[in-house]
C-alpha atoms as a PDB file:
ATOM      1  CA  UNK A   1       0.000   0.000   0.000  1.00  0.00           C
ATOM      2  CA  UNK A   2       1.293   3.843  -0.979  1.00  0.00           C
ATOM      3  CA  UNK A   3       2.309   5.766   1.985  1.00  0.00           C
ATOM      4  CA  UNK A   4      -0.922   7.078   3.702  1.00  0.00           C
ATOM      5  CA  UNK A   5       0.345  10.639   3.292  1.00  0.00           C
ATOM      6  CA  UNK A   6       0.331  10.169  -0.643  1.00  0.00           C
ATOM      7  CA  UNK A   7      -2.576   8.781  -0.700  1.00  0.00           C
ATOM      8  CA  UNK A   8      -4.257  11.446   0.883  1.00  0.00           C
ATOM      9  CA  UNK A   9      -2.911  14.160  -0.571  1.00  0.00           C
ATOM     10  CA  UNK A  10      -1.085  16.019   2.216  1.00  0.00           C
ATOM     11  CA  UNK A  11       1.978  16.631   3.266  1.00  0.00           C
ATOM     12  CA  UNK A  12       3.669  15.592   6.830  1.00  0.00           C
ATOM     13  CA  UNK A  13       3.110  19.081   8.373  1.00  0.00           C
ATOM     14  CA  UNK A  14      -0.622  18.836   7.713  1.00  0.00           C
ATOM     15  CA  UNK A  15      -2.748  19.677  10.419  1.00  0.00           C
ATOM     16  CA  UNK A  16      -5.646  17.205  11.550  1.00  0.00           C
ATOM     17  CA  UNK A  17      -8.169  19.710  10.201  1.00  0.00           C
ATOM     18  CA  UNK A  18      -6.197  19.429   6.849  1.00  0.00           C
ATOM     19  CA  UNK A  19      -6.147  15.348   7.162  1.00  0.00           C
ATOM     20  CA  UNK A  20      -9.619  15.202   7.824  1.00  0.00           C
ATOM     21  CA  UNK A  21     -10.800  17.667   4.876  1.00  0.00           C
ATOM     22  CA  UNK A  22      -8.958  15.292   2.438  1.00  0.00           C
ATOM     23  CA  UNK A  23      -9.928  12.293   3.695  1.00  0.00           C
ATOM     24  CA  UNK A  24     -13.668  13.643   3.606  1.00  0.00           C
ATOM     25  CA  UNK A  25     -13.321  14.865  -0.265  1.00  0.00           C
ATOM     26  CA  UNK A  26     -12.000  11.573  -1.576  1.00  0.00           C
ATOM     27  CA  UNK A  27     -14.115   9.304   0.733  1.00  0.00           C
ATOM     28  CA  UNK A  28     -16.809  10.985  -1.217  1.00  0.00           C
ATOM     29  CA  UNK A  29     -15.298  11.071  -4.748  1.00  0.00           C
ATOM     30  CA  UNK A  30     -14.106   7.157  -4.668  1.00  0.00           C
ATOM     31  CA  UNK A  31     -17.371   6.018  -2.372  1.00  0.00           C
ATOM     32  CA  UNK A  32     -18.791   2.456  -3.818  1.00  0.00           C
ATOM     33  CA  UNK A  33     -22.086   3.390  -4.315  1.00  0.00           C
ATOM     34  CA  UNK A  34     -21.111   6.187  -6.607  1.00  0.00           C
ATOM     35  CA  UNK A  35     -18.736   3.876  -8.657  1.00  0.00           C
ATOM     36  CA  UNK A  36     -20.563   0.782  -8.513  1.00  0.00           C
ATOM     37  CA  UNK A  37     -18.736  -0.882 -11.740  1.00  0.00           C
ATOM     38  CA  UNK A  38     -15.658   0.681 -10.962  1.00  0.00           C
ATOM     39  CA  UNK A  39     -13.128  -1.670  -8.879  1.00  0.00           C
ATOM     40  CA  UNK A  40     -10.308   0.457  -9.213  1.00  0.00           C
ATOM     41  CA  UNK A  41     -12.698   3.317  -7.512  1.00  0.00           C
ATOM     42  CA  UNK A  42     -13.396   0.852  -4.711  1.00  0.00           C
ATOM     43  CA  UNK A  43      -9.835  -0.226  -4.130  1.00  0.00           C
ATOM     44  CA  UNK A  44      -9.223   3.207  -3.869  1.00  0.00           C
ATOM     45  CA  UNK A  45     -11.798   4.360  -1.606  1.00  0.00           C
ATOM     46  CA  UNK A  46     -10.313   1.333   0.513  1.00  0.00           C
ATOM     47  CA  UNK A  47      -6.950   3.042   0.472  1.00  0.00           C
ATOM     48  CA  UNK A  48      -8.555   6.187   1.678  1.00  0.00           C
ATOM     49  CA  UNK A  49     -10.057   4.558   4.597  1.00  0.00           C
ATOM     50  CA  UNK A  50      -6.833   2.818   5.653  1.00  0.00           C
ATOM     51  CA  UNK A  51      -4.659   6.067   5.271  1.00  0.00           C
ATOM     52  CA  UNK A  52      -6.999   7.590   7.444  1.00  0.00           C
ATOM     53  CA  UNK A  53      -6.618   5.150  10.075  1.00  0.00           C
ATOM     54  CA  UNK A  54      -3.302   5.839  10.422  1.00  0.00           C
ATOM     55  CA  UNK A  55      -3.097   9.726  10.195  1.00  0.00           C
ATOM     56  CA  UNK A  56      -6.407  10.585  11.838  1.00  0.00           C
ATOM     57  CA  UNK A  57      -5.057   9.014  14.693  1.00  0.00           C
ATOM     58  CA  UNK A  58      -2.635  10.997  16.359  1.00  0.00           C
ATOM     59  CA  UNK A  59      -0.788   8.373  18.507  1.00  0.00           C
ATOM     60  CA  UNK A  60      -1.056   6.076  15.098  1.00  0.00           C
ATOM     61  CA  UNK A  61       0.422   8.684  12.935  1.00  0.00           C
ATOM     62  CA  UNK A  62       3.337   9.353  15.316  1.00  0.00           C
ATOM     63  CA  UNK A  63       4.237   5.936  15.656  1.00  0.00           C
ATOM     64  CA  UNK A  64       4.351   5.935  11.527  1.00  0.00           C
ATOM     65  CA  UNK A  65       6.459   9.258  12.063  1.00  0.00           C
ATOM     66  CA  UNK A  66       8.578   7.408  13.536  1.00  0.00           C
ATOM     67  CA  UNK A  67       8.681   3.889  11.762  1.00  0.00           C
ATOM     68  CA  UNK A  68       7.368   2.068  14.452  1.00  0.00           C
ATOM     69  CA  UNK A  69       4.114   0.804  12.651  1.00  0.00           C
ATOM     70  CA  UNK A  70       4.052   0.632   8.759  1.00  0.00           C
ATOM     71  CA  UNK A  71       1.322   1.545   6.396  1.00  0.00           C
ATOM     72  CA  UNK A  72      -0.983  -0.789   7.396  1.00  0.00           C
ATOM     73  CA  UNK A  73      -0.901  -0.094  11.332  1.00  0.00           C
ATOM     74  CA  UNK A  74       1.361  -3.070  11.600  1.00  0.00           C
ATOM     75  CA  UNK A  75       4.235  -3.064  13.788  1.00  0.00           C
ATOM     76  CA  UNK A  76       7.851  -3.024  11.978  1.00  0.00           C
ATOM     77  CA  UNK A  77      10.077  -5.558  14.172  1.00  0.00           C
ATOM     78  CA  UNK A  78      13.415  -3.665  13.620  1.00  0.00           C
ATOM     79  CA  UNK A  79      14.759  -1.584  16.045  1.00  0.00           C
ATOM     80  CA  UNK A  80      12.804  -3.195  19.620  1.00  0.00           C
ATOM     81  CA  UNK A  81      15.689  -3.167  21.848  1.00  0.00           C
ATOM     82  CA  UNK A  82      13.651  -2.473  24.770  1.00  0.00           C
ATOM     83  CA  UNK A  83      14.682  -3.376  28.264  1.00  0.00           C
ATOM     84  CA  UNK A  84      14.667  -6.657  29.280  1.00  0.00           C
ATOM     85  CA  UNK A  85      11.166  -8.199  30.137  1.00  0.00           C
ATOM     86  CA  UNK A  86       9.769  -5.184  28.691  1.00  0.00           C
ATOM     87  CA  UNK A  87       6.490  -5.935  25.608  1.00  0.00           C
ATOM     88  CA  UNK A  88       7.792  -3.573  22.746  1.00  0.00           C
ATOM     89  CA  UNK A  89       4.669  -4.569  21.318  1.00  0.00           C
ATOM     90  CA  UNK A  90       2.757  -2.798  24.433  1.00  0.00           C
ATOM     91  CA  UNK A  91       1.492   0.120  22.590  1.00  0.00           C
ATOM     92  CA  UNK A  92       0.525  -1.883  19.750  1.00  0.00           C
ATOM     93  CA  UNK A  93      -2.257  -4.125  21.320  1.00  0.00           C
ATOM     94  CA  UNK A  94      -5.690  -3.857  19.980  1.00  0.00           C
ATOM     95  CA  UNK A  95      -4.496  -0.949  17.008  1.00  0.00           C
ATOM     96  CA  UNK A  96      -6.648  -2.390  14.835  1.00  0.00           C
ATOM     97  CA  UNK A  97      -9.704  -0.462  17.092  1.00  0.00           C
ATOM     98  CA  UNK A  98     -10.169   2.932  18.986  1.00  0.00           C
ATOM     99  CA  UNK A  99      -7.684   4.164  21.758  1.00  0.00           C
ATOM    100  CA  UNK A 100      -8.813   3.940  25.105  1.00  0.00           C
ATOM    101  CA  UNK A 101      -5.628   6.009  26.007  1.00  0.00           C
ATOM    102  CA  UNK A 102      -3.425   8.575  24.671  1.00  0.00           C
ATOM    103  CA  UNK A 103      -3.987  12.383  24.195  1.00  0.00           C
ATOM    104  CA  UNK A 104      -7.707  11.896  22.435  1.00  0.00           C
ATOM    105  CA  UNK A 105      -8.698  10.426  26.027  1.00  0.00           C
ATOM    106  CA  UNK A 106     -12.025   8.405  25.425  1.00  0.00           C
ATOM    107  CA  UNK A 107     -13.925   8.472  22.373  1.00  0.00           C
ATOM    108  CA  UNK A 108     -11.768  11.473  21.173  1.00  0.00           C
ATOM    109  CA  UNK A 109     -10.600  10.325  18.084  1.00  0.00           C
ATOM    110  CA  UNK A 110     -13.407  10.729  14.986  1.00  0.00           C
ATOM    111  CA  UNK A 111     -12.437   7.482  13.223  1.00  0.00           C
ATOM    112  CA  UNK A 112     -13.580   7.091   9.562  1.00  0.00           C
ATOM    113  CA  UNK A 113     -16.743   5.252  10.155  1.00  0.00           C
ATOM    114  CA  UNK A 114     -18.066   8.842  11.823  1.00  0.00           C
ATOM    115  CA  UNK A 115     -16.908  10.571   9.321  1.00  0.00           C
ATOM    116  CA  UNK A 116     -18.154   8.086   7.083  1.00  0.00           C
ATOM    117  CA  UNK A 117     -21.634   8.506   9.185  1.00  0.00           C
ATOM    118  CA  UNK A 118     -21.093  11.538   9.023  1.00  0.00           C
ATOM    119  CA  UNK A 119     -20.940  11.459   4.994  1.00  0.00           C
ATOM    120  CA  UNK A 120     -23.413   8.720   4.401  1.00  0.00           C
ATOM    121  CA  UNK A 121     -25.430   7.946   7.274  1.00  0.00           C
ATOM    122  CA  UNK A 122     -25.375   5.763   9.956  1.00  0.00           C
ATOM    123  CA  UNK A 123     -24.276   2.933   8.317  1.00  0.00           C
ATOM    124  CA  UNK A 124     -20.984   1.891   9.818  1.00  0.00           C
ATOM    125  CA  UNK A 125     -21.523   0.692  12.941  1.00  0.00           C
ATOM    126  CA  UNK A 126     -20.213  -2.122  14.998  1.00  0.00           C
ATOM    127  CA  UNK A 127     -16.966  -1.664  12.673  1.00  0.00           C
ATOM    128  CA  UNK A 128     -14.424  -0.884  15.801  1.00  0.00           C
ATOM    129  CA  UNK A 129     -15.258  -4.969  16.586  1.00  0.00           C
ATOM    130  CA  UNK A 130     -14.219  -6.177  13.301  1.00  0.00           C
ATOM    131  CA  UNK A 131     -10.954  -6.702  14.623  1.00  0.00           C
ATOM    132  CA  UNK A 132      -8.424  -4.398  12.738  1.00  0.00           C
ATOM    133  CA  UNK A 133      -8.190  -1.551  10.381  1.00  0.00           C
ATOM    134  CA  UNK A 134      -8.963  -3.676   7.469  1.00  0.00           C
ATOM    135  CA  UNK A 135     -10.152  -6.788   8.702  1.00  0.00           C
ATOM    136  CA  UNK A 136     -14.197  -7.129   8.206  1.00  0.00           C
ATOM    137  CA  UNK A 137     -13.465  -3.596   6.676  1.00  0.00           C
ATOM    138  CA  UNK A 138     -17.218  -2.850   4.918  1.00  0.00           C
ATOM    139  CA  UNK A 139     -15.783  -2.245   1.714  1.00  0.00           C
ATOM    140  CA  UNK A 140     -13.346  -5.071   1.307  1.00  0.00           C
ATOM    141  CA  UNK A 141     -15.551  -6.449  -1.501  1.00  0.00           C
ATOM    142  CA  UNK A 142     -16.278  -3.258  -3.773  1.00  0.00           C
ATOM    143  CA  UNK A 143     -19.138  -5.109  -5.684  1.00  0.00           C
ATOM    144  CA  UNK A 144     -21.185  -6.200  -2.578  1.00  0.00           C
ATOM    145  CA  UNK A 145     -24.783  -4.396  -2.300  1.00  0.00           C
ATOM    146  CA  UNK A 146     -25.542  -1.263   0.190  1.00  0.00           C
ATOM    147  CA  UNK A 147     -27.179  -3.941   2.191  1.00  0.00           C
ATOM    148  CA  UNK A 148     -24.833  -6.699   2.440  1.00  0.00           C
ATOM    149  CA  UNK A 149     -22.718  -3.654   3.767  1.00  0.00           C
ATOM    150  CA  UNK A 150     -24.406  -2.898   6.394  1.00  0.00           C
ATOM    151  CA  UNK A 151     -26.309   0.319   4.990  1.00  0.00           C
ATOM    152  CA  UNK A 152     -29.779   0.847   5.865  1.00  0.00           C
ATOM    153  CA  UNK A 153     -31.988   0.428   2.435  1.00  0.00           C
ATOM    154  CA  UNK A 154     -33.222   4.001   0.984  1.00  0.00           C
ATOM    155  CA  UNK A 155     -36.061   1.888  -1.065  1.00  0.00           C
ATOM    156  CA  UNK A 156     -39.381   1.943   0.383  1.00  0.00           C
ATOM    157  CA  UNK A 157     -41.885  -0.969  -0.180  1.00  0.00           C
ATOM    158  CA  UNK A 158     -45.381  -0.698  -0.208  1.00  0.00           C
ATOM    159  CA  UNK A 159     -48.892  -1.795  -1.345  1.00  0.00           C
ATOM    160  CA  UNK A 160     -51.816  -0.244  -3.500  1.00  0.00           C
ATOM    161  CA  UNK A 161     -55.035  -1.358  -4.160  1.00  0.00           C
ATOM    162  CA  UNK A 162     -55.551  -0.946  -7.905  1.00  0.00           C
ATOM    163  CA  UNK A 163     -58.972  -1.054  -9.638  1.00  0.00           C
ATOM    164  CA  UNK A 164     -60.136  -2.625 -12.819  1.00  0.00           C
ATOM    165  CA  UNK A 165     -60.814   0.732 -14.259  1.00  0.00           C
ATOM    166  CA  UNK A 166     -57.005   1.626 -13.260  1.00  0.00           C
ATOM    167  CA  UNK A 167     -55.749  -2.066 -15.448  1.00  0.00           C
ATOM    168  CA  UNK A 168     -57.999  -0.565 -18.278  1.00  0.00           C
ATOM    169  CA  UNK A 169     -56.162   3.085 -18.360  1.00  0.00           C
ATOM    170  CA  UNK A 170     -52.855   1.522 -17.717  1.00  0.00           C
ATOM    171  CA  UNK A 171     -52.301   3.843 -14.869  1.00  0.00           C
ATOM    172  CA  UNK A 172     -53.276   4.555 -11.356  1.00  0.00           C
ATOM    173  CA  UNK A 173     -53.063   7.350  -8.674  1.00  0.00           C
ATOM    174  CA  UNK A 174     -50.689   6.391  -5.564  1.00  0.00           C
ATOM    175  CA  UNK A 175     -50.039   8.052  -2.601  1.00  0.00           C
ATOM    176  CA  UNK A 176     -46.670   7.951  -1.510  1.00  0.00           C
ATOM    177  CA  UNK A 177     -45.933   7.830   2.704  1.00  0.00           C
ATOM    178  CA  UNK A 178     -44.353  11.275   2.176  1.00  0.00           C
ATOM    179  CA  UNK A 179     -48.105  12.337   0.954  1.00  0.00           C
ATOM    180  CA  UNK A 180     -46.886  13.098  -2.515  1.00  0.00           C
ATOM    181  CA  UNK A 181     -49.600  11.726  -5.013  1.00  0.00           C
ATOM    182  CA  UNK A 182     -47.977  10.285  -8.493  1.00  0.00           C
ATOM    183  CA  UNK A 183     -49.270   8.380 -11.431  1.00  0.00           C
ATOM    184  CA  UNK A 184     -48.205   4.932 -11.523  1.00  0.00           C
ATOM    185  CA  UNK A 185     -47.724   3.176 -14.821  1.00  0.00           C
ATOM    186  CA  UNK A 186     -49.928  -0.504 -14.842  1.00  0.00           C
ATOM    187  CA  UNK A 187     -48.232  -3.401 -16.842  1.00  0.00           C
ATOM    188  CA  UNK A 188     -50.604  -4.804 -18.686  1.00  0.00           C
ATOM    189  CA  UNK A 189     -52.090  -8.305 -17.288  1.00  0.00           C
ATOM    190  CA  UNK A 190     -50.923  -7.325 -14.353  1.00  0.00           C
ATOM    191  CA  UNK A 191     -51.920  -9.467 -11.367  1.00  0.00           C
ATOM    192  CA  UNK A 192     -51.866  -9.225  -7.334  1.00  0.00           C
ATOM    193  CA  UNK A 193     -48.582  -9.181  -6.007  1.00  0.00           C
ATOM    194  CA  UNK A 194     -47.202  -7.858  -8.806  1.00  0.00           C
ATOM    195  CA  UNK A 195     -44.234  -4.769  -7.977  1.00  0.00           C
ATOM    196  CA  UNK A 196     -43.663  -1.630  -9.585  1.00  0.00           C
ATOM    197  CA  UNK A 197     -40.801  -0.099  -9.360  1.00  0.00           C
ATOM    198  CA  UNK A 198     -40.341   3.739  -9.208  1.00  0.00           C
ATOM    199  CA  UNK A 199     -36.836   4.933  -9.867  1.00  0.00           C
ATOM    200  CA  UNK A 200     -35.326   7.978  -7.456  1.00  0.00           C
ATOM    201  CA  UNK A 201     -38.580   8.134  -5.599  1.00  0.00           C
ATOM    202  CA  UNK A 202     -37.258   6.624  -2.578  1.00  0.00           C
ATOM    203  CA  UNK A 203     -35.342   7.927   0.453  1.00  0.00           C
ATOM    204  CA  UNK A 204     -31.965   9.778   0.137  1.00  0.00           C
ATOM    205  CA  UNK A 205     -28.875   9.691   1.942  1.00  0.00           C
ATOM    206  CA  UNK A 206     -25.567  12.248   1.316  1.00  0.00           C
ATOM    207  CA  UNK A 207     -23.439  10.707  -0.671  1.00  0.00           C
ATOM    208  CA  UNK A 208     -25.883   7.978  -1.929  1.00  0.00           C
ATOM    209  CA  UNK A 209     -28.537   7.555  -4.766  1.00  0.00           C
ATOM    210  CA  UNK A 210     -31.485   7.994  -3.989  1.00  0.00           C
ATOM    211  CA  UNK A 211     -33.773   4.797  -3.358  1.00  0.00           C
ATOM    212  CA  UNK A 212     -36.656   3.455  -5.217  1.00  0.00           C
ATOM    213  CA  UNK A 213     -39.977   3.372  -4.177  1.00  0.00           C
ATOM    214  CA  UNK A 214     -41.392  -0.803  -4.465  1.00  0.00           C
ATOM    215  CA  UNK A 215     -45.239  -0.758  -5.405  1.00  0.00           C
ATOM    216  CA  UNK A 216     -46.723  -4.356  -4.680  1.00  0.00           C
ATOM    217  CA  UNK A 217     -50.519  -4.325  -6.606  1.00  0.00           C
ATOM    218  CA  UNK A 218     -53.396  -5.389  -4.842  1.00  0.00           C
ATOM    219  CA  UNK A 219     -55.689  -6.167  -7.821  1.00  0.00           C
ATOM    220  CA  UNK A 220     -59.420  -4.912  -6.348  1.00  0.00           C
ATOM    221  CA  UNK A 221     -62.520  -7.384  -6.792  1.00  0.00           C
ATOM    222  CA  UNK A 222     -65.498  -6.232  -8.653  1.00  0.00           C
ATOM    223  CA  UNK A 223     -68.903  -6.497  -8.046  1.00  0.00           C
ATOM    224  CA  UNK A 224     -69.290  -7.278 -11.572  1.00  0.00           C
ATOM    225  CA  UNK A 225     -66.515  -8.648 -13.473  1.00  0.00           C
ATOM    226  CA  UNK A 226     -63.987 -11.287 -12.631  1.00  0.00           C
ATOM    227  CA  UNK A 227     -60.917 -11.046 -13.807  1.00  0.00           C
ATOM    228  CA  UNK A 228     -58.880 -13.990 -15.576  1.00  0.00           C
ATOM    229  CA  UNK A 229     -56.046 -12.581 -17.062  1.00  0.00           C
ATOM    230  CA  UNK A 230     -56.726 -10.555 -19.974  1.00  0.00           C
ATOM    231  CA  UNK A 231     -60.249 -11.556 -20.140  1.00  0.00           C
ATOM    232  CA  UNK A 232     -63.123 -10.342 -18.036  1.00  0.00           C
ATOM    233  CA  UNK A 233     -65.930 -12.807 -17.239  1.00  0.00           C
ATOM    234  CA  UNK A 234     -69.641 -11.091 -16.598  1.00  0.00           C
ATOM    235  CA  UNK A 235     -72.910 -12.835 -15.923  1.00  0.00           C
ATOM    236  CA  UNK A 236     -76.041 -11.038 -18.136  1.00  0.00           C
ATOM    237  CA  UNK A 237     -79.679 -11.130 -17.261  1.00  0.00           C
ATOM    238  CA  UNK A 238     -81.782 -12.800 -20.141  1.00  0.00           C
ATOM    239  CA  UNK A 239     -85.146 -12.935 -20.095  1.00  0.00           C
ATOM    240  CA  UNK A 240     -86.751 -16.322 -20.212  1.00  0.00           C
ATOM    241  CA  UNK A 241     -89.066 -15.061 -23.389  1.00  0.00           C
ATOM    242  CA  UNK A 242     -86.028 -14.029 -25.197  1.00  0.00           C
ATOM    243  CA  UNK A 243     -83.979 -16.998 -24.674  1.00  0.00           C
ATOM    244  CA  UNK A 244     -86.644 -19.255 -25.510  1.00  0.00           C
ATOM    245  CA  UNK A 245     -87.916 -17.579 -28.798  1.00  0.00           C
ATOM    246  CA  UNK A 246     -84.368 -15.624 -29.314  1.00  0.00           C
ATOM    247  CA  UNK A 247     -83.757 -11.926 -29.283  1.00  0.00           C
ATOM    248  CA  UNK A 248     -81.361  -8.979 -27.623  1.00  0.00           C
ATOM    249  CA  UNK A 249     -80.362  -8.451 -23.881  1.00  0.00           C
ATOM    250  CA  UNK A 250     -78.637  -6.019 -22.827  1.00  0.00           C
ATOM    251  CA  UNK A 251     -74.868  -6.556 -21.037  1.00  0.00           C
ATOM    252  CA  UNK A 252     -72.780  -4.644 -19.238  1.00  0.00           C
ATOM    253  CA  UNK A 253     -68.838  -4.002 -20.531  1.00  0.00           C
ATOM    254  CA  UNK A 254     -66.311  -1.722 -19.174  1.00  0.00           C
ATOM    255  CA  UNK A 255     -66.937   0.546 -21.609  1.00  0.00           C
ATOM    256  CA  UNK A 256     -71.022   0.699 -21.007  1.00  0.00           C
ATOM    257  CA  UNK A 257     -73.738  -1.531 -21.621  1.00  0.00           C
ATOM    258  CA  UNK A 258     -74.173  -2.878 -25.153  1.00  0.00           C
ATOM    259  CA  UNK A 259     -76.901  -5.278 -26.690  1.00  0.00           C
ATOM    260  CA  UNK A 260     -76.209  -8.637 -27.170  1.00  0.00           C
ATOM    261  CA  UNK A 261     -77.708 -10.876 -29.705  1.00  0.00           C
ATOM    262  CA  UNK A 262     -79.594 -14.100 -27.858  1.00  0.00           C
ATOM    263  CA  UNK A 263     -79.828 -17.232 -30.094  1.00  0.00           C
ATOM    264  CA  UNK A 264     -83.348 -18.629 -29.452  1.00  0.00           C
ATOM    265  CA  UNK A 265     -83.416 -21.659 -27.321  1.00  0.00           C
ATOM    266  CA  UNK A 266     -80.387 -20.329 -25.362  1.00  0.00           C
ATOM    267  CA  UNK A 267     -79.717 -21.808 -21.539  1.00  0.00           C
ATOM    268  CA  UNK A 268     -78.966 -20.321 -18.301  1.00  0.00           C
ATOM    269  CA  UNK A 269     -74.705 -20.365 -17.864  1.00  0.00           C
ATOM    270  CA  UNK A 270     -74.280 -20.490 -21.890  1.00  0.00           C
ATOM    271  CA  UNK A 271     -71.480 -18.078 -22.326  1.00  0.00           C
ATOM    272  CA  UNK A 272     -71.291 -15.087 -25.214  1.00  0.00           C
ATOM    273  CA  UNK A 273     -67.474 -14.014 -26.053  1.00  0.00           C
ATOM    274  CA  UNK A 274     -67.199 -10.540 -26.934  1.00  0.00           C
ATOM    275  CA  UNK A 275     -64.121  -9.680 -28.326  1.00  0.00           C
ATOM    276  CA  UNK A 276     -61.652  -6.750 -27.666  1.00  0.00           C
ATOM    277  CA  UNK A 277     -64.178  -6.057 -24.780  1.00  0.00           C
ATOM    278  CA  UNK A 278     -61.877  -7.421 -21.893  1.00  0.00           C
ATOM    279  CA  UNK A 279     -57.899  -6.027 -20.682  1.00  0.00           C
ATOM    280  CA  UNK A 280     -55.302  -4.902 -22.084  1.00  0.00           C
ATOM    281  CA  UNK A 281     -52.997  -7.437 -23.253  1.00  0.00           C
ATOM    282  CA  UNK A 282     -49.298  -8.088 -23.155  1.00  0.00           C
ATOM    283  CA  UNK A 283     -48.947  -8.666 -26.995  1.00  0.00           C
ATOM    284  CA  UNK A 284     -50.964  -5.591 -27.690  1.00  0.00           C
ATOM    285  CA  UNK A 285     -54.850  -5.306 -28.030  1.00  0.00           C
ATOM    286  CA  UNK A 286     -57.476  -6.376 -25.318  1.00  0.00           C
ATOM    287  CA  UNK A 287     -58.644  -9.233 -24.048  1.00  0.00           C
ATOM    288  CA  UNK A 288     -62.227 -10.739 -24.406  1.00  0.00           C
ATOM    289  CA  UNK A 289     -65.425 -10.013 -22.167  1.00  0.00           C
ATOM    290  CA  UNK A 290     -67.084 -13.647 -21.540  1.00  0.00           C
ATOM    291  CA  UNK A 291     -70.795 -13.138 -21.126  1.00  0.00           C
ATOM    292  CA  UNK A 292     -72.461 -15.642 -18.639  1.00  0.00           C
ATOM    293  CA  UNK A 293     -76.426 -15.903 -19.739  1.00  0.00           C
ATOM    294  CA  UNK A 294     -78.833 -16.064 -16.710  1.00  0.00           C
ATOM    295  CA  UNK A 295     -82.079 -17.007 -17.385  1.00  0.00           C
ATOM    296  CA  UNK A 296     -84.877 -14.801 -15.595  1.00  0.00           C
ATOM    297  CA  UNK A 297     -88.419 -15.813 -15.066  1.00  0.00           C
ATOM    298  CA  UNK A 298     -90.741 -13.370 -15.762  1.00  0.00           C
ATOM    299  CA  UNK A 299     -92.440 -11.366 -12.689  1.00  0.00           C
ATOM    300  CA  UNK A 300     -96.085 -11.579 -14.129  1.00  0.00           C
ATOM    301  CA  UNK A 301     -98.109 -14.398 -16.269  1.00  0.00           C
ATOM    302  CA  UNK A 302     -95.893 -17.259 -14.425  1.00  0.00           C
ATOM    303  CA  UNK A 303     -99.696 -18.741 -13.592  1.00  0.00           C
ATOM    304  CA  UNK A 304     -99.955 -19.444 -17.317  1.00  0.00           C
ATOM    305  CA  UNK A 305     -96.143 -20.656 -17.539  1.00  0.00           C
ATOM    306  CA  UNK A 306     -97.486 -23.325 -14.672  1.00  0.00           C
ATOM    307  CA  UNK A 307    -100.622 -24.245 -16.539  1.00  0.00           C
ATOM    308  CA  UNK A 308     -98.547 -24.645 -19.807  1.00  0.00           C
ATOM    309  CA  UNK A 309     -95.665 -27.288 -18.012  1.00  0.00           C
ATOM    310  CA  UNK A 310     -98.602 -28.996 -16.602  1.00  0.00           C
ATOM    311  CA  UNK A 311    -100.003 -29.664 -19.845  1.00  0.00           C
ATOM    312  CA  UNK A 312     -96.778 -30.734 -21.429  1.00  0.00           C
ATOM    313  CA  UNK A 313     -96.635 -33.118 -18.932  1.00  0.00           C
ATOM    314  CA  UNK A 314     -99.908 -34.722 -19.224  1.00  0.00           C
ATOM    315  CA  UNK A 315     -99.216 -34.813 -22.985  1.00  0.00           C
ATOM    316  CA  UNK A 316     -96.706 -37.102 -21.921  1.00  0.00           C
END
């Protein structure tokens, strides 16, 4: 690894203020989720974060000063002539974490993961445990996700109930938690549990894209039409007259009631296809509206419609 002072920039007089200003700019130019197909970005970024290690940290970057720890925070074994029984590796023990000791005191050394919070959100914690500098370090492997990271998702997931007058435009009205109100394009065929995805209208982060918004549909029954894909199915009224001597009913469609032409001698559950009258289809088109015929016996005269079985029967 480069020495941490060329990789950040700076020169050996630099001040901490100076350290941590460069540190900040390139932990934002080289960050992974602003070059997510660019490894040499992410092995860079790591460099970043393990040249800060050492010069952020006063006690860390003296040692280096002074050759007693190389680039990596490990210790260089020339020169420990100590006295005898003495552990030249004393001051060494547990660098890969935060100082309890030394003229920071407790807590007073901003490591990168708070400036790194700082940057991104709070999305680094739990890294003083991982053992070392670069050990467990979050972005050893540049092409893992935000999540397997460690960084809180900026997509948001939720549900909508969607109508069958929504599938038929191809669009429908969502509210989003932050109240905002959008159009939402509908696939076409589109079923319950299907997800829309809505680019950049998630949450944001500095220094990260901005999430997506997840849309699972919630198809809404009908009181009237079922829906099998494409295809709409509808049960029409016929009267018993006109499906015995053959006529027109009306039937109700998505677009409005229509009249539909009744064969004579037609049964209750005989169904009528009526094409182009159903949902819009993947290939293009609509789907078909599949007419259910349900025989209705007259209110009035059904004395005569008694009398007239009866004699049918006796004719028998």
């Amino acid at each position: 690894m480069p020495n941490p002072y060329s990789v950040l920039g700076v020169s050996k007089a630099a001040d901490e203020k100076a350290i941590k200003s460069a540190f900040r700019k390139l932990a934002k130019k080289y960050h992974p989720d602003q070059n997510k197909d660019d490894r040499n970005a992410q092995a860079k970024f790591a460099e970043v974060n393990q040249a800060y290690e050492i010069l952020g940290d006063q006690e860390k970057r003296a040692q280096f000063d002074r050759g007693e720890i190389d680039e990596k925070g490990n210790p260089r074994f020339a020169g420990f002539e100590g006295a005898a029984g003495a552990d030249p590796f004393r001051e060494f023990r547990g660098a890969g974490g935060r100082h309890s000791q030394g003229p920071f005191g407790a807590g007073g050394f901003q490591g990168a993961e708070d400036i790194l919070n700082d940057l991104f959100g709070s999305a680094f914690g739990g890294r003083a445990q991982s053992g070392g500098p670069t050990q467990g370090h979050p972005f050893a492997q540049g092409n893992a996700s935000a999540q397997n990271r460690g960084m809180p998702s900026l997509d948001i997931e939720m549900k909508a109930v969607v109508t069958l007058e929504d599938l038929m435009r191809g669009k429908a009205f969502v509210s989003l938690p932050n109240g905002k109100q959008i159009s939402v394009a509908i696939p076409p065929e589109a079923e319950s549990g299907k997800t829309v995805r809505l680019k950049g209208q998630g949450k944001s982060a500095p220094g990260r894209q901005t999430g997506d918004v997840l849309i699972t549909l919630v198809i809404k029954n009908d009181s009237k039409f079922q829906k099998q894909g494409a295809n709409l199915r509808v049960e029409a009224p016929v009267a018993l007259k006109v499906a015995v001597l053959g006529g027109k009913s009306e039937v109700e469609t998505m677009d409005g009631r229509l009249s539909l032409k009744v064969p004579a001698g037609t049964s209750s559950g005989k169904v009528f296809r009526l094409k182009g009258k159903g949902l819009p289809k993947k290939s293009g088109g609509f789907g078909d509206l599949l007419v259910s015929a349900s025989i209705q016996l007259p209110e009035t005269g059904m004395d005569r419609l008694s009398k007239f079985f009866k004699a049918e029967e006796n004719s028998d």
